[in-house]
C-alpha atoms as a PDB file:
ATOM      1  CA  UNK A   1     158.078 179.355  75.503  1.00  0.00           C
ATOM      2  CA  UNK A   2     157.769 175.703  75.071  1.00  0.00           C
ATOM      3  CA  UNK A   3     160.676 173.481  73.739  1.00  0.00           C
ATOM      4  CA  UNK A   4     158.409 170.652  73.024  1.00  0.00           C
ATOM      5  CA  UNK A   5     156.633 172.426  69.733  1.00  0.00           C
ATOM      6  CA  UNK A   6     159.980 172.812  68.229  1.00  0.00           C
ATOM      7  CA  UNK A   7     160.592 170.456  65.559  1.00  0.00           C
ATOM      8  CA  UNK A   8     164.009 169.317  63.845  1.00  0.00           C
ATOM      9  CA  UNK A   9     163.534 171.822  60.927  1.00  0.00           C
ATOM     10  CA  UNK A  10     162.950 174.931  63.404  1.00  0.00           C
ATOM     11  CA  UNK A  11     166.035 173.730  64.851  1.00  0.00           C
ATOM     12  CA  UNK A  12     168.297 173.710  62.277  1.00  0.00           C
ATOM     13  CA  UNK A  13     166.770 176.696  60.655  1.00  0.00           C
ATOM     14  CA  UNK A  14     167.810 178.452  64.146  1.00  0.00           C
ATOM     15  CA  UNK A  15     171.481 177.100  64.666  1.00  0.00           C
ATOM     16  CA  UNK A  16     171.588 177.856  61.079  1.00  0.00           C
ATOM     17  CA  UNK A  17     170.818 181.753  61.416  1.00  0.00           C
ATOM     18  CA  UNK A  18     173.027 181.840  64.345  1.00  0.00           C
ATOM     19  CA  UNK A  19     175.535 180.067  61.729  1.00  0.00           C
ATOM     20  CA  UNK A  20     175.038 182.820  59.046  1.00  0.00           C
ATOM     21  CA  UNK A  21     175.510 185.798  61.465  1.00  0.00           C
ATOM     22  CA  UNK A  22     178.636 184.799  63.028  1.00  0.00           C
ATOM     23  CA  UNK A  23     179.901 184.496  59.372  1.00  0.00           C
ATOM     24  CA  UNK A  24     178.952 187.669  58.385  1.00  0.00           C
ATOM     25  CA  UNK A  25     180.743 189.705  61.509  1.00  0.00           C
ATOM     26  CA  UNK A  26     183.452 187.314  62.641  1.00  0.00           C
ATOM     27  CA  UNK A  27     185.022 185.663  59.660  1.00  0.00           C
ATOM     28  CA  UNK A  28     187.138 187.054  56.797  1.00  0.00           C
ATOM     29  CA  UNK A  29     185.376 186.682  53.432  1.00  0.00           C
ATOM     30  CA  UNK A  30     187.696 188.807  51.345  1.00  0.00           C
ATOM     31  CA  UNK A  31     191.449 190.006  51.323  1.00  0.00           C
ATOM     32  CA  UNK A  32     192.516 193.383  49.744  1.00  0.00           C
ATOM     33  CA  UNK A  33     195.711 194.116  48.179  1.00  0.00           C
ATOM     34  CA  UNK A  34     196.062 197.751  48.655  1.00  0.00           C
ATOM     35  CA  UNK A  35     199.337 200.162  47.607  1.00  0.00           C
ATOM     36  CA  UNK A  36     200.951 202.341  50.294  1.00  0.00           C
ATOM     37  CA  UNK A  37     202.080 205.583  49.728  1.00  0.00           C
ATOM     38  CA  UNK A  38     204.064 207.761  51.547  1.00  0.00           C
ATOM     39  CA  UNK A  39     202.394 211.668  52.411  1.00  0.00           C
ATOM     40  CA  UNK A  40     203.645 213.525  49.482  1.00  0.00           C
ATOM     41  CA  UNK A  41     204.248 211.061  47.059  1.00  0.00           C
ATOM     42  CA  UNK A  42     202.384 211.669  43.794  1.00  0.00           C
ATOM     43  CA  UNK A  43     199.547 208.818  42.631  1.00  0.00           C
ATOM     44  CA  UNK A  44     201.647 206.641  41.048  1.00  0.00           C
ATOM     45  CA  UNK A  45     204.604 206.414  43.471  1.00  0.00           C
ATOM     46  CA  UNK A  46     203.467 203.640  45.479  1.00  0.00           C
ATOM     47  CA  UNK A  47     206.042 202.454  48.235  1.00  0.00           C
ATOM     48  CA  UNK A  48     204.749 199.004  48.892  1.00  0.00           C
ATOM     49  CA  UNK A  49     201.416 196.620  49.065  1.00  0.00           C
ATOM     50  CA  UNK A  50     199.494 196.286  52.287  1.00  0.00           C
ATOM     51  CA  UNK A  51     196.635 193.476  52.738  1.00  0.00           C
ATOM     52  CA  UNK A  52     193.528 194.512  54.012  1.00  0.00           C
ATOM     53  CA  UNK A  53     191.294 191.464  55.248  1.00  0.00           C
ATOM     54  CA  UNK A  54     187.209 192.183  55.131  1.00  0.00           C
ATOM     55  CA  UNK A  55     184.863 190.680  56.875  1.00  0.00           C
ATOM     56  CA  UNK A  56     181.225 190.138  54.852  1.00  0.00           C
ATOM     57  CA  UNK A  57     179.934 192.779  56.835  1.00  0.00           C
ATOM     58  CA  UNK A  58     182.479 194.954  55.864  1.00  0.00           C
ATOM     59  CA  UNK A  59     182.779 194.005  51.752  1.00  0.00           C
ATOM     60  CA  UNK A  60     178.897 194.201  51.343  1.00  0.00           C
ATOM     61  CA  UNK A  61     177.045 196.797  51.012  1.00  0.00           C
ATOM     62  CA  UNK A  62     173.771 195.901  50.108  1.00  0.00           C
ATOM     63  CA  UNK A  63     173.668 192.033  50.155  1.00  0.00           C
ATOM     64  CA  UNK A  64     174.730 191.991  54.021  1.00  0.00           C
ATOM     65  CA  UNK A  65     171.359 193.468  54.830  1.00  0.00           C
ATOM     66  CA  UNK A  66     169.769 190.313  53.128  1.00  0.00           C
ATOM     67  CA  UNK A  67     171.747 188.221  54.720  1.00  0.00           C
ATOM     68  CA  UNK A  68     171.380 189.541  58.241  1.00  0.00           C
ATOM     69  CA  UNK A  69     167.646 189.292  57.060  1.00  0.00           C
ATOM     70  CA  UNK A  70     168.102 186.098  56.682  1.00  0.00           C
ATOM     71  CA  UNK A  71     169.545 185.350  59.941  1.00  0.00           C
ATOM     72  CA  UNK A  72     167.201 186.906  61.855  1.00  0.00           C
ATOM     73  CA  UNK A  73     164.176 185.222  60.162  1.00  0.00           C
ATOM     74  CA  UNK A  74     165.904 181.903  60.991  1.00  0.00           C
ATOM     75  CA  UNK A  75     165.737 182.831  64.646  1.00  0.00           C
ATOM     76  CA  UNK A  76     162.931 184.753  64.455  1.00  0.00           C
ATOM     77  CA  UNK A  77     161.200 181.432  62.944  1.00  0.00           C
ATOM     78  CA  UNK A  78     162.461 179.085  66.227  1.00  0.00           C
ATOM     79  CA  UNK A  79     161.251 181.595  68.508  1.00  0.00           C
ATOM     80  CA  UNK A  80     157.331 181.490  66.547  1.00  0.00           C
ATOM     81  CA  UNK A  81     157.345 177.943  66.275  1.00  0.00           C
ATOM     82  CA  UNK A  82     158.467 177.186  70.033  1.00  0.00           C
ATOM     83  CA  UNK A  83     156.074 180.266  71.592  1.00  0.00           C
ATOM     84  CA  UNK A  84     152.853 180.772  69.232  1.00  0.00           C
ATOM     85  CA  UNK A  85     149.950 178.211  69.749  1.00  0.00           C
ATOM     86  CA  UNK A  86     148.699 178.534  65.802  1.00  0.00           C
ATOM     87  CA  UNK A  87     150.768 177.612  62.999  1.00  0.00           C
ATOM     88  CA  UNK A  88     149.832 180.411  61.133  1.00  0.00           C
ATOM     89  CA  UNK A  89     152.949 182.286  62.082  1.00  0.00           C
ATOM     90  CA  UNK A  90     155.422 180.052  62.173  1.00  0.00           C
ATOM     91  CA  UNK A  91     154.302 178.415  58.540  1.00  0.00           C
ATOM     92  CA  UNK A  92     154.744 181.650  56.990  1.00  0.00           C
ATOM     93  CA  UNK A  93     157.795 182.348  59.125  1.00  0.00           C
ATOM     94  CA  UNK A  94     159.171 179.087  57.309  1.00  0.00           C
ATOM     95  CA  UNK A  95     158.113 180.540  53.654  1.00  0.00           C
ATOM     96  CA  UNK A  96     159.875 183.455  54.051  1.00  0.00           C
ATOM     97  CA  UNK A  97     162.947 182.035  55.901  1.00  0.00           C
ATOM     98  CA  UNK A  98     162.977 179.518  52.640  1.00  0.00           C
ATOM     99  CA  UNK A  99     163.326 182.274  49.364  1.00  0.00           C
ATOM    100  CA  UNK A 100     165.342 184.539  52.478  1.00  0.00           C
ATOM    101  CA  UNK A 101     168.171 181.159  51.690  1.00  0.00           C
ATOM    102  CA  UNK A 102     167.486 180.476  48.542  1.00  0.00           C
ATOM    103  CA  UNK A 103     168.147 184.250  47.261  1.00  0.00           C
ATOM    104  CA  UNK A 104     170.935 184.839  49.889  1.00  0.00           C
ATOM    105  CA  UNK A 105     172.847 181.447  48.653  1.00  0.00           C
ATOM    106  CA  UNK A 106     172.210 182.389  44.648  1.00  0.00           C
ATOM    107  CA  UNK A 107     173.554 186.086  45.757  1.00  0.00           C
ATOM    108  CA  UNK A 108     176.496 184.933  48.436  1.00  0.00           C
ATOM    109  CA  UNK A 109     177.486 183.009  45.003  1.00  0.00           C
ATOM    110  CA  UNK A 110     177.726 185.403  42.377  1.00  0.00           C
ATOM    111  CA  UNK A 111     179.928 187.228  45.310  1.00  0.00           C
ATOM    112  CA  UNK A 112     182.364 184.533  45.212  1.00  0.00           C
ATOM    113  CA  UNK A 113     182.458 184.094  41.376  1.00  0.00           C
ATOM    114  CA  UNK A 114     182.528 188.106  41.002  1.00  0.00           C
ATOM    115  CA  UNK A 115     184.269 189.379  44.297  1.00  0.00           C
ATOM    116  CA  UNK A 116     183.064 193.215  45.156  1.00  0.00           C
ATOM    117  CA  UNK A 117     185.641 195.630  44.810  1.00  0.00           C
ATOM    118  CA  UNK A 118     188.642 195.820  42.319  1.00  0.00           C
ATOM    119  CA  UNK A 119     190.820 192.732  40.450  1.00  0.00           C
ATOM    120  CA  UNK A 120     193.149 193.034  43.844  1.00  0.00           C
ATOM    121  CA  UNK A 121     190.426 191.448  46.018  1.00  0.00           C
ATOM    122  CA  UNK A 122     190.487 187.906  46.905  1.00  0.00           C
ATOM    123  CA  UNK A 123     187.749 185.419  47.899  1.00  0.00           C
ATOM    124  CA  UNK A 124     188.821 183.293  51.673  1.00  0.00           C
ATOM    125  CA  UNK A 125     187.329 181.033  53.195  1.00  0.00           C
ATOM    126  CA  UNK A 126     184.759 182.847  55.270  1.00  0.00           C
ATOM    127  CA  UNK A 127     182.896 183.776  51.698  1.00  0.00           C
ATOM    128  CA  UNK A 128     182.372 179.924  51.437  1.00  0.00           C
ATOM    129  CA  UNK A 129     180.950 179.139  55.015  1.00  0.00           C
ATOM    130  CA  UNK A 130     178.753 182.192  54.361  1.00  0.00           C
ATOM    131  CA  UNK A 131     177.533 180.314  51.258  1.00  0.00           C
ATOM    132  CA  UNK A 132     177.048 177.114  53.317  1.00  0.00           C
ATOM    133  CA  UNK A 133     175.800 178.982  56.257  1.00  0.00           C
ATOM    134  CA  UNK A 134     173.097 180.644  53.775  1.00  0.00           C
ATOM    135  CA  UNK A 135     171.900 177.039  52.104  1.00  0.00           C
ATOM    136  CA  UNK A 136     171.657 175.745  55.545  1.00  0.00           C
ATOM    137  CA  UNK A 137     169.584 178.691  56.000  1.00  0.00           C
ATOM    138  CA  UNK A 138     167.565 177.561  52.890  1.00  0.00           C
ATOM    139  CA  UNK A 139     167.264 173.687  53.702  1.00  0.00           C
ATOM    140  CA  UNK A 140     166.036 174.376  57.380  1.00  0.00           C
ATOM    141  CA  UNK A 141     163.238 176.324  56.018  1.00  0.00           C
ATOM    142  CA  UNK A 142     162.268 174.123  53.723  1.00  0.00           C
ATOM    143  CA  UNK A 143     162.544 171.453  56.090  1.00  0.00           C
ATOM    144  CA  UNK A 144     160.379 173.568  58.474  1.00  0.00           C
ATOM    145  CA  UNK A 145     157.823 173.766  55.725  1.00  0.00           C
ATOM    146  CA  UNK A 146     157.812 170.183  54.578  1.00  0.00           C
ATOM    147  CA  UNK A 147     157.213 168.872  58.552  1.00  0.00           C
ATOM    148  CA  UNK A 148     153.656 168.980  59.508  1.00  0.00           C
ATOM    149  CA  UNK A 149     154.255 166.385  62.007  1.00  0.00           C
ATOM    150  CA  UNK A 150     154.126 167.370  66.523  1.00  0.00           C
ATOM    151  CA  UNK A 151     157.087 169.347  68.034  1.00  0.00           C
ATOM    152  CA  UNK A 152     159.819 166.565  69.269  1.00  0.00           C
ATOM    153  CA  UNK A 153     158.466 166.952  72.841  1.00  0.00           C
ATOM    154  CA  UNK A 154     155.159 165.875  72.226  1.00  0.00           C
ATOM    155  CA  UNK A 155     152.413 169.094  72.762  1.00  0.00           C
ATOM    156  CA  UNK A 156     149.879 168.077  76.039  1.00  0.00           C
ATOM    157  CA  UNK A 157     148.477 171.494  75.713  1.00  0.00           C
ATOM    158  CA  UNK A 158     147.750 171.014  71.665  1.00  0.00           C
ATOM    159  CA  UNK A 159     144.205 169.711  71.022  1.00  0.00           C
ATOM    160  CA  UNK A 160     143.570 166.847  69.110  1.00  0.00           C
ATOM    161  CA  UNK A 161     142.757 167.339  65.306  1.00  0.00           C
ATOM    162  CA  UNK A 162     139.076 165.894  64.855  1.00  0.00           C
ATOM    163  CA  UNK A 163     138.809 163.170  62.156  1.00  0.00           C
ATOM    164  CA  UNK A 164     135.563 162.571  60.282  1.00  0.00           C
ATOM    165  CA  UNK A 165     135.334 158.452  59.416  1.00  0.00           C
ATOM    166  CA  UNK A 166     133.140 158.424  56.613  1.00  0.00           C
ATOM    167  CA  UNK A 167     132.545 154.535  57.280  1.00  0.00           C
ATOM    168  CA  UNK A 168     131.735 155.548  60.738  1.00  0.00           C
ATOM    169  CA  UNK A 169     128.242 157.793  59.260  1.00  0.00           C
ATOM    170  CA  UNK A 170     124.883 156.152  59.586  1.00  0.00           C
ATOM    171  CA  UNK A 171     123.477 154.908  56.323  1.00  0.00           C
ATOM    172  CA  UNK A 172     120.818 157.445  54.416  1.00  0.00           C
ATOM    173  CA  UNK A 173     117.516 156.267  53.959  1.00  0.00           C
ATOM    174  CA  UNK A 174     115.842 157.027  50.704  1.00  0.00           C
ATOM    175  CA  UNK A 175     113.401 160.122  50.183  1.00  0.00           C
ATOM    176  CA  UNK A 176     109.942 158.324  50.448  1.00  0.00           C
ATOM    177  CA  UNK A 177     107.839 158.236  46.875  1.00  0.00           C
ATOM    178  CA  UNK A 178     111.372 157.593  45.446  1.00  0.00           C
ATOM    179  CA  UNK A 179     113.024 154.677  43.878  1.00  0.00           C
ATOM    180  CA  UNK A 180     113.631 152.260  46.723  1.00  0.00           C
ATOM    181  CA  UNK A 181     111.376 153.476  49.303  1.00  0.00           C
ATOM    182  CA  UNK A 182     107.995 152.775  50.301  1.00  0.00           C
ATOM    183  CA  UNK A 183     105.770 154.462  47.330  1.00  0.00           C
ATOM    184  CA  UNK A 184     102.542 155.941  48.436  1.00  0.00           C
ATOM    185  CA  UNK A 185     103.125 156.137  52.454  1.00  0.00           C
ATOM    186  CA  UNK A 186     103.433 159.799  52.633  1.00  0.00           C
ATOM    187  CA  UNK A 187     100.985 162.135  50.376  1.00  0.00           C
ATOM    188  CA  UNK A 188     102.762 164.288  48.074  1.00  0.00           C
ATOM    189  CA  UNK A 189     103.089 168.028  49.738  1.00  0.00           C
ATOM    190  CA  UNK A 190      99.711 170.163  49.856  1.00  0.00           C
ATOM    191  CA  UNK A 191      97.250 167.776  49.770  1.00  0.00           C
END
């Protein structure tokens, strides 16, 4: 693993994942407001309210796998980009880390404008950090994609990328028997 081929965008896409998967498990996103009965009591002879708090995890059913997708293609990018020698993996690492955000940010959304559950469920604050957490997800790999510049530690083992100078060719002569050079020096073919 080397360091030096990270660049900022790998970086942030990382701290980022690590961001969005801390939300997911340690944060409250939602709060329940759930009746208590007593054993016995029929269905509508509720004795008080209890709150229930939900972690994103826990309130999600399908969209946490996306998200926890999305995390782990954030790290999962870092790692490429600071062990693998072509960019092959780590650009489309980047790709996919970039719609992973942008459809986990549009979807961590529409969860905080239409809450899962019932009208007794509340959005906290852990629903909004998920939905920063997610479009930091997005921005770092879109940053990752946009930087085609070295890693920050400068790459010894990288080989230079050959440049061909088109001022720096030799001039072409002419075809002889052709406009602008020497007419009749060289017989025409198969005589």
């Amino acid at each position: 693993m080397r360091l030096g081929r990270l660049r900022w965008g790998e970086i942030f896409a990382g701290v980022a994942g690590l961001a969005l998967a801390a939300s997911l498990f340690l944060v409250d996103w939602y709060e329940q407001t759930v009746g208590v009965r007593l054993p016995g009591a029929g269905p509508d002879q509720a004795v008080g309210q209890a709150t229930d708090r939900l972690s994103g995890w826990e309130a999600l059913t399908i969209l946490r796998w996306l998200l926890l997708a999305a995390a782990l293609a954030s790290l999962a990018l870092f790692v490429l980009q600071a062990t693998q020698r072509s960019a092959a993996l780590p650009a489309v690492a980047s790709v996919t880390v970039t719609w992973l955000g942008l459809l986990s940010s549009v979807l961590v959304l529409y969860r905080i404008v239409n809450p899962p559950g019932n009208d007794q469920v509340t959005v906290k604050a852990g629903a909004w950090l998920g939905l920063l957490t997610a479009l930091m997800v997005l921005v770092g790999g879109w940053w990752s994609m946009r930087d085609e510049g070295p890693g920050l530690g400068g790459d010894e083992e990288r080989p230079p990328i050959p440049v061909l100078r088109v001022d720096a060719l030799p001039d072409a002569a002419p075809a002889p028997g052709r406009a602008g050079g020497p007419a009749g020096s060289v017989p025409p073919p198969g005589r």
